[in-house]
C-alpha atoms as a PDB file:
ATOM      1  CA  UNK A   1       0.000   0.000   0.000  1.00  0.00           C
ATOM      2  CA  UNK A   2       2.865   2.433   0.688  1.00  0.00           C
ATOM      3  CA  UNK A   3       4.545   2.146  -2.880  1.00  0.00           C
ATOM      4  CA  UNK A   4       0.833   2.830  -4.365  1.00  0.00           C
ATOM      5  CA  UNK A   5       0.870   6.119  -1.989  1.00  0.00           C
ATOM      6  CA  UNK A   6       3.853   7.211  -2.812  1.00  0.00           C
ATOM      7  CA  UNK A   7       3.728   6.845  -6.455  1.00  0.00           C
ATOM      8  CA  UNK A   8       0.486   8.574  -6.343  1.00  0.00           C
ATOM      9  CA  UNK A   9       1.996  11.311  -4.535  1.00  0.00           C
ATOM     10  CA  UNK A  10       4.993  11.372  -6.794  1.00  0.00           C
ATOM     11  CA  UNK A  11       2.383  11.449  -9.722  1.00  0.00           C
ATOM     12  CA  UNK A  12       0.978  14.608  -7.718  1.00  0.00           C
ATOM     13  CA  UNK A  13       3.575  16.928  -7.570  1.00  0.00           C
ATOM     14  CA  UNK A  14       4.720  16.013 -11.254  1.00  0.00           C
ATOM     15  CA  UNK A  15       1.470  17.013 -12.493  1.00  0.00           C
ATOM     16  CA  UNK A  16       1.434  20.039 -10.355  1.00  0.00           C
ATOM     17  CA  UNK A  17       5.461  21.129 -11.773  1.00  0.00           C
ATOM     18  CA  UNK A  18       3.795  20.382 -15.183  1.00  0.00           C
ATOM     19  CA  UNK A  19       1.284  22.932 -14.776  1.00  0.00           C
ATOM     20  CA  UNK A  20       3.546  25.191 -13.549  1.00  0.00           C
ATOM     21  CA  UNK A  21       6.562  24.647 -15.427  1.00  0.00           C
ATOM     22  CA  UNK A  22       5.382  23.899 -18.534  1.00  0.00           C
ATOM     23  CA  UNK A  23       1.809  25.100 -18.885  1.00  0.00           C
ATOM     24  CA  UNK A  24       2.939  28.831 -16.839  1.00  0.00           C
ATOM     25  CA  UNK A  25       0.087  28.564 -14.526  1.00  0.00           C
ATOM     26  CA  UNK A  26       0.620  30.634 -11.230  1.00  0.00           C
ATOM     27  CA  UNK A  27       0.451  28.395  -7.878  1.00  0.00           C
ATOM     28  CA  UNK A  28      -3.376  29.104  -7.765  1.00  0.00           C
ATOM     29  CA  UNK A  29      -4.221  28.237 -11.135  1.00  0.00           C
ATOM     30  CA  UNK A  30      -2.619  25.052 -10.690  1.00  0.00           C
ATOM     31  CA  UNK A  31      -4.144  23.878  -7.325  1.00  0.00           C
ATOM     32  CA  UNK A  32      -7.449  24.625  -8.748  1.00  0.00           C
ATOM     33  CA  UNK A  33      -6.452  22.239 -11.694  1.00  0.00           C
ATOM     34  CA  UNK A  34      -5.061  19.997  -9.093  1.00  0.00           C
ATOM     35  CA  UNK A  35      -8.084  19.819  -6.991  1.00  0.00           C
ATOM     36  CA  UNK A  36     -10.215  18.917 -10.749  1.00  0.00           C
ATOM     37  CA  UNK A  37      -8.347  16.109 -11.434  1.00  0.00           C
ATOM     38  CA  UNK A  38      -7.198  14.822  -8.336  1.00  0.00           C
ATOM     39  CA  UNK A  39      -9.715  15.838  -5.498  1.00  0.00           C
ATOM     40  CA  UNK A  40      -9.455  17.861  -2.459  1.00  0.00           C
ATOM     41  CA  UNK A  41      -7.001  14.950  -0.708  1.00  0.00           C
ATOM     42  CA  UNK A  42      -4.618  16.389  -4.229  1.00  0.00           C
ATOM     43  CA  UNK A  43      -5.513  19.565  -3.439  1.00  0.00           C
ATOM     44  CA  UNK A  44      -4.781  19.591   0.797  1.00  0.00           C
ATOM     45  CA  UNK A  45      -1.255  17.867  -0.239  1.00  0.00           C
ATOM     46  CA  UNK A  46       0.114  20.008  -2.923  1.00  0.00           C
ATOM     47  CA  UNK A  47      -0.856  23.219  -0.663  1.00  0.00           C
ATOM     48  CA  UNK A  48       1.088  21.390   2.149  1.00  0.00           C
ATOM     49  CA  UNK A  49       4.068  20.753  -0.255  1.00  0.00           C
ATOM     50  CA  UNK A  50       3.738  24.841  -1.318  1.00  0.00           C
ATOM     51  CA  UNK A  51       3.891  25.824   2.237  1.00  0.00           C
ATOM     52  CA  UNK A  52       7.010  23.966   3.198  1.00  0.00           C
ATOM     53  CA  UNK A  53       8.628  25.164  -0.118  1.00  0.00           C
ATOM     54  CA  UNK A  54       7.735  28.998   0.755  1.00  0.00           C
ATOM     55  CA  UNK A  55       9.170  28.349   4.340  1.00  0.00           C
ATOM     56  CA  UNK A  56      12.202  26.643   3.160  1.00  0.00           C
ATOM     57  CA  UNK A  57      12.507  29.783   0.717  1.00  0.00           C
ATOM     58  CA  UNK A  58      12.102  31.934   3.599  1.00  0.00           C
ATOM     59  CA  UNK A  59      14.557  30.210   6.090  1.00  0.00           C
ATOM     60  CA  UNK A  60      11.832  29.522   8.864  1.00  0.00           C
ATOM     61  CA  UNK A  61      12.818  25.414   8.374  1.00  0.00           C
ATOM     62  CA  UNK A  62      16.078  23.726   8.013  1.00  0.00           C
ATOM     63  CA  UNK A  63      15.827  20.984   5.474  1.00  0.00           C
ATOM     64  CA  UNK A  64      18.491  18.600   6.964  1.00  0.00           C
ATOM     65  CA  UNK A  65      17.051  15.510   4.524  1.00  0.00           C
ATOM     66  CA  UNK A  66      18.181  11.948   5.303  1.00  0.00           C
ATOM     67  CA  UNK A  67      20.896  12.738   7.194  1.00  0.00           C
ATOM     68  CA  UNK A  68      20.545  13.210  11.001  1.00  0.00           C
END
């Protein structure tokens, strides 16, 4: 069940850089697309992944990855 989860969350956020990267939707556009095609469970985790990105970006948390 895990590997199905995470390649469905993988699938997420490479749909999500599509729109953004290739299609030049802004962050909003793209959740709305996001929450179309995938649901509001797509929606909730792609604004989760924004969030940590923008605090990452603003130095509020460390990313330390794997290894601690």
């Amino acid at each position: 069940m895990t590997a199905y989860q995470n390649n469905h969350l993988i699938e997420l956020e490479e749909y999500f850089g599509g729109l953004i990267n290739d299609d030049g939707l802004t962050n909003k556009q793209a959740l709305a697309k996001v929450k179309e095609t995938y649901g509001e469970h797509g929606h909730e985790y792609i604004a989760d992944v924004i969030k940590k990105e923008e605090q990452l970006d603003n130095g509020i948390i460390v990313d330390y990855g794997d290894n601690l």
